[in-house]
N, C-alpha and C. Protein backbone atom coordinates (compact mmCIF):
# COMPACT_ATOMS: atom_id res chain seq x y z
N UNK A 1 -34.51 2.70 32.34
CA UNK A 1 -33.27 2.41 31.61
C UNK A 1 -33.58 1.88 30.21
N UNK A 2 -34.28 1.15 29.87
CA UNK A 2 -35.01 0.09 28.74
C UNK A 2 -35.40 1.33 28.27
N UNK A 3 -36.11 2.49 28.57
CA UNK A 3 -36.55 3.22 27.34
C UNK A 3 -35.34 4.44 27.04
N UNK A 4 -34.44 4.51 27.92
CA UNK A 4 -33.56 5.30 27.40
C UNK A 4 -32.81 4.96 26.54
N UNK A 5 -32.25 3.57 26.73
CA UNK A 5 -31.47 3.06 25.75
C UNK A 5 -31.83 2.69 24.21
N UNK A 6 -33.53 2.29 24.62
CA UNK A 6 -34.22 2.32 23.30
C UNK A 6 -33.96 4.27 22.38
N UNK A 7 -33.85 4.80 22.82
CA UNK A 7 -34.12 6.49 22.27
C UNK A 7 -32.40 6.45 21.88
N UNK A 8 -32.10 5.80 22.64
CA UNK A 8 -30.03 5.96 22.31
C UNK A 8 -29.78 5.32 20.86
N UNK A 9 -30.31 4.27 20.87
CA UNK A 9 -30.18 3.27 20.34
C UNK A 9 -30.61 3.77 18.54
N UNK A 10 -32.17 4.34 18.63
CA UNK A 10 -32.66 4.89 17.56
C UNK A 10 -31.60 6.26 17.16
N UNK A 11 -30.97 6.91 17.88
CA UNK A 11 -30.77 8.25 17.54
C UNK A 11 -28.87 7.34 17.30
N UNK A 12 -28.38 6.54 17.42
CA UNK A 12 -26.99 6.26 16.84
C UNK A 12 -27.40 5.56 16.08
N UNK A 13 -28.62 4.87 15.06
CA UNK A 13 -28.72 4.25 13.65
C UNK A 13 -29.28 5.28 12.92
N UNK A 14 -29.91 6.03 13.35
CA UNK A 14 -30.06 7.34 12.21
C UNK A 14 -29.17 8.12 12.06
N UNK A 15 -28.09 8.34 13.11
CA UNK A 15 -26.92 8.79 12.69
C UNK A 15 -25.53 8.53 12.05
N UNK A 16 -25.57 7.47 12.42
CA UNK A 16 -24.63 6.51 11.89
C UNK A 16 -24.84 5.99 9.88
N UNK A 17 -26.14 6.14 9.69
CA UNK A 17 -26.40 5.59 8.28
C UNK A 17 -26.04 6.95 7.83
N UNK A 18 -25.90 8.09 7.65
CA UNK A 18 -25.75 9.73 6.79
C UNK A 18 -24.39 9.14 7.13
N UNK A 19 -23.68 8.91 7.89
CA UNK A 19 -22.16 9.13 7.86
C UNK A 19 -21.64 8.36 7.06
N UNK A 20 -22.32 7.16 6.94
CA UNK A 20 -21.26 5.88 6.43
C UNK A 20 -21.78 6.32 4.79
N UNK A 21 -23.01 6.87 4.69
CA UNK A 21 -23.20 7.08 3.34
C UNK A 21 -22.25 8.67 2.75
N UNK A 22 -21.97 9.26 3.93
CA UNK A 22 -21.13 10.06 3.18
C UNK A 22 -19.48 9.70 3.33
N UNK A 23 -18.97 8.95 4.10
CA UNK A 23 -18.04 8.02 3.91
C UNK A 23 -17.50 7.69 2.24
N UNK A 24 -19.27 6.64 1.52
CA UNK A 24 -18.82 6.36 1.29
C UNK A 24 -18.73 6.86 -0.38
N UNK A 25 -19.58 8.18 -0.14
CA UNK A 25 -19.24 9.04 -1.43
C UNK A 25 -18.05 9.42 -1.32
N UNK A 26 -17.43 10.05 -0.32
CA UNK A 26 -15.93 10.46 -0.23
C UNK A 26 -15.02 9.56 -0.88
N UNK A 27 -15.45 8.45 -0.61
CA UNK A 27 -14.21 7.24 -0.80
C UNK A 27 -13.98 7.40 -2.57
N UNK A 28 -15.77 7.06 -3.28
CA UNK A 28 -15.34 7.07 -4.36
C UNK A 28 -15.05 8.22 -4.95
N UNK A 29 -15.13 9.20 -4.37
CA UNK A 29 -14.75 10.83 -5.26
C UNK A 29 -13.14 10.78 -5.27
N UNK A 30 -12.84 10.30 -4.32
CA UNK A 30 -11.40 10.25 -4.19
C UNK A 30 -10.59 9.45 -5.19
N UNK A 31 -11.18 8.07 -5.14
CA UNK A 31 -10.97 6.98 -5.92
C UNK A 31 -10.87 7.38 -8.00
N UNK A 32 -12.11 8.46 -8.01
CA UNK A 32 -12.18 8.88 -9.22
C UNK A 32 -11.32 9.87 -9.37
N UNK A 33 -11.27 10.09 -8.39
CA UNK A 33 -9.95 11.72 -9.14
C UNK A 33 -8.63 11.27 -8.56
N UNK A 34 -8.28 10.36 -7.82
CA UNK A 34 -6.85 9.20 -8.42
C UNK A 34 -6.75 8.74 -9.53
N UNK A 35 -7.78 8.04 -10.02
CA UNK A 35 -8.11 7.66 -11.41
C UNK A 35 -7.52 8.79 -12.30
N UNK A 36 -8.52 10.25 -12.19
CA UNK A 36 -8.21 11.02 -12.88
C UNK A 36 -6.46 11.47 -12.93
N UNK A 37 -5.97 11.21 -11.72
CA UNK A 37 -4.41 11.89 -12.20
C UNK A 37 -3.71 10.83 -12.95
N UNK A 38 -4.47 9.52 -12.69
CA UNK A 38 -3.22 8.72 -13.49
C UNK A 38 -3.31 9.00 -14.59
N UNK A 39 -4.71 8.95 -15.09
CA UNK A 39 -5.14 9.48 -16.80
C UNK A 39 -4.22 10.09 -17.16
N UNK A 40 -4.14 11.62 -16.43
CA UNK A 40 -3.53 12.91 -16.68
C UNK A 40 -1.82 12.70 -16.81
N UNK A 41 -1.19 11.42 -15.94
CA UNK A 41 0.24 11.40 -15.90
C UNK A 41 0.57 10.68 -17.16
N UNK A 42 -0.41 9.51 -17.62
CA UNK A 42 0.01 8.82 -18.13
C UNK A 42 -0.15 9.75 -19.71
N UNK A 43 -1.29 10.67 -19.75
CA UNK A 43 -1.05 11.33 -21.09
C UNK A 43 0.35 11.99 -21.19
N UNK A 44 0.27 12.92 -20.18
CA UNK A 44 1.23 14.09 -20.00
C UNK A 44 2.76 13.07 -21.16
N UNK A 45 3.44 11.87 -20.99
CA UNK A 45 4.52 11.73 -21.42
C UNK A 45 4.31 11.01 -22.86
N UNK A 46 5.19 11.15 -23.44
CA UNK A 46 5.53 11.81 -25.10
C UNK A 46 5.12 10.25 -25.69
N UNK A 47 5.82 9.04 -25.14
CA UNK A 47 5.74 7.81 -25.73
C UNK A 47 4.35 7.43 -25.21
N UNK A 48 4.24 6.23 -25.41
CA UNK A 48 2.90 5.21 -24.36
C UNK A 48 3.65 4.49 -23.69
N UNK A 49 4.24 4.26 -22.80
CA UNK A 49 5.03 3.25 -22.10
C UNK A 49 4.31 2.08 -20.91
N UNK A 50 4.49 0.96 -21.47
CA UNK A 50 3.89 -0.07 -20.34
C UNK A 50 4.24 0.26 -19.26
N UNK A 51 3.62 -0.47 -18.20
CA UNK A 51 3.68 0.15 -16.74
C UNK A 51 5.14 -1.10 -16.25
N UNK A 52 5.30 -2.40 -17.01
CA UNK A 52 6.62 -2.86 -16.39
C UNK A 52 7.80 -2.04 -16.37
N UNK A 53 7.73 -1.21 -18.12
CA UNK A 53 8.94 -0.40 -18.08
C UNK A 53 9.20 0.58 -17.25
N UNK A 54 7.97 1.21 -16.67
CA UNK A 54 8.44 2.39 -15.88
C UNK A 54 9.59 1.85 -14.83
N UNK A 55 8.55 0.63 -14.54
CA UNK A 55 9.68 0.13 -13.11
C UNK A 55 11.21 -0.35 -13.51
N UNK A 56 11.17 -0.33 -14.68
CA UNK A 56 12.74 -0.82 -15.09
C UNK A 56 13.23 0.25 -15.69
N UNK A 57 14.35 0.13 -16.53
CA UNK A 57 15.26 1.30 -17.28
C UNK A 57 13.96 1.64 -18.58
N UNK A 58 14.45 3.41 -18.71
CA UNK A 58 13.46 3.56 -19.78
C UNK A 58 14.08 3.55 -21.35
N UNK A 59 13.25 3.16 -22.22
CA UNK A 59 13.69 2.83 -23.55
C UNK A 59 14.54 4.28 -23.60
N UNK A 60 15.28 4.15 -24.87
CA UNK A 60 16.21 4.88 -25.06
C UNK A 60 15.62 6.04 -26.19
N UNK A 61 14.58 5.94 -26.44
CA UNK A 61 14.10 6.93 -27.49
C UNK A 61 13.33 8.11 -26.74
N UNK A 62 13.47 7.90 -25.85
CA UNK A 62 12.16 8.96 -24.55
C UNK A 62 13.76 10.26 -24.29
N UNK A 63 13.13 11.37 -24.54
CA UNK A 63 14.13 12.62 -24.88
C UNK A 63 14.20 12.28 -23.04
N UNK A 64 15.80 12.96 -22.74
CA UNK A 64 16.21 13.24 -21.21
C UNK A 64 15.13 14.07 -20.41
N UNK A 65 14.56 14.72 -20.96
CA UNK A 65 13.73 16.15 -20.24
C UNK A 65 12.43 15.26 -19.66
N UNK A 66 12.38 14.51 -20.84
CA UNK A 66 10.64 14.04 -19.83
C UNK A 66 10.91 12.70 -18.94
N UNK A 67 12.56 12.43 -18.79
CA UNK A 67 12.60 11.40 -17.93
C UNK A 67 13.06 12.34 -16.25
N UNK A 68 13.52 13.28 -16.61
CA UNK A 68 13.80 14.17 -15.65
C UNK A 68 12.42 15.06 -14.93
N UNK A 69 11.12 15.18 -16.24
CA UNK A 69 10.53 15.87 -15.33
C UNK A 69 9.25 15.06 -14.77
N UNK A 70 8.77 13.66 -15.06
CA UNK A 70 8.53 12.43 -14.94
C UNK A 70 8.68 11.76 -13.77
N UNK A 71 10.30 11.81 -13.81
CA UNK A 71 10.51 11.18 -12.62
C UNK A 71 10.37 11.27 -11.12
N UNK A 72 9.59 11.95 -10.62
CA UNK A 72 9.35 12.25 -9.11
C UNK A 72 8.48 11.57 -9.08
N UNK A 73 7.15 11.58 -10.07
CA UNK A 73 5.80 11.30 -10.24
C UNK A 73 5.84 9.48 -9.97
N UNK A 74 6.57 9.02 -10.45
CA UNK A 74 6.63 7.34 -10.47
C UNK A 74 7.31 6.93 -9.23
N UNK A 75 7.65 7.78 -7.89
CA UNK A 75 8.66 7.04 -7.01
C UNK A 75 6.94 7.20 -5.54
């Protein structure tokens, strides 16, 4: 029993370390290309708008079209 569990034992820490290391590339690839869409949303609209205003009413100089096509993206 003692040497089986020893062979168990070795073969779930060599397997277990590739996973968590590809875990934890996944995590940050993901993390970076979230990153990347905010980049991309926050260029995409016409003004620079702080992030309090989004959550409140938007200034009044931002044309109707990019609050209409904008707006899905922020809910």
């Amino acid at each position: 029993m003692y040497v089986i569990w020893n062979h168990t034992s070795w073969i779930i820490c060599f397997a277990l370390i590739p996973i968590l290391i590809v875990l934890i590339i996944v995590l940050v690839s993901l993390r970076r290309r979230a990153n990347l869409r905010n980049d991309e949303r926050i260029g995409h609209t016409v003004y620079t708008i702080p992030r309090s205003s989004i959550t409140s009413n938007y200034p009044v100089t931002i044309p109707s079209t990019s609050i209409n096509m904008d707006q899905g993206k922020y809910i």
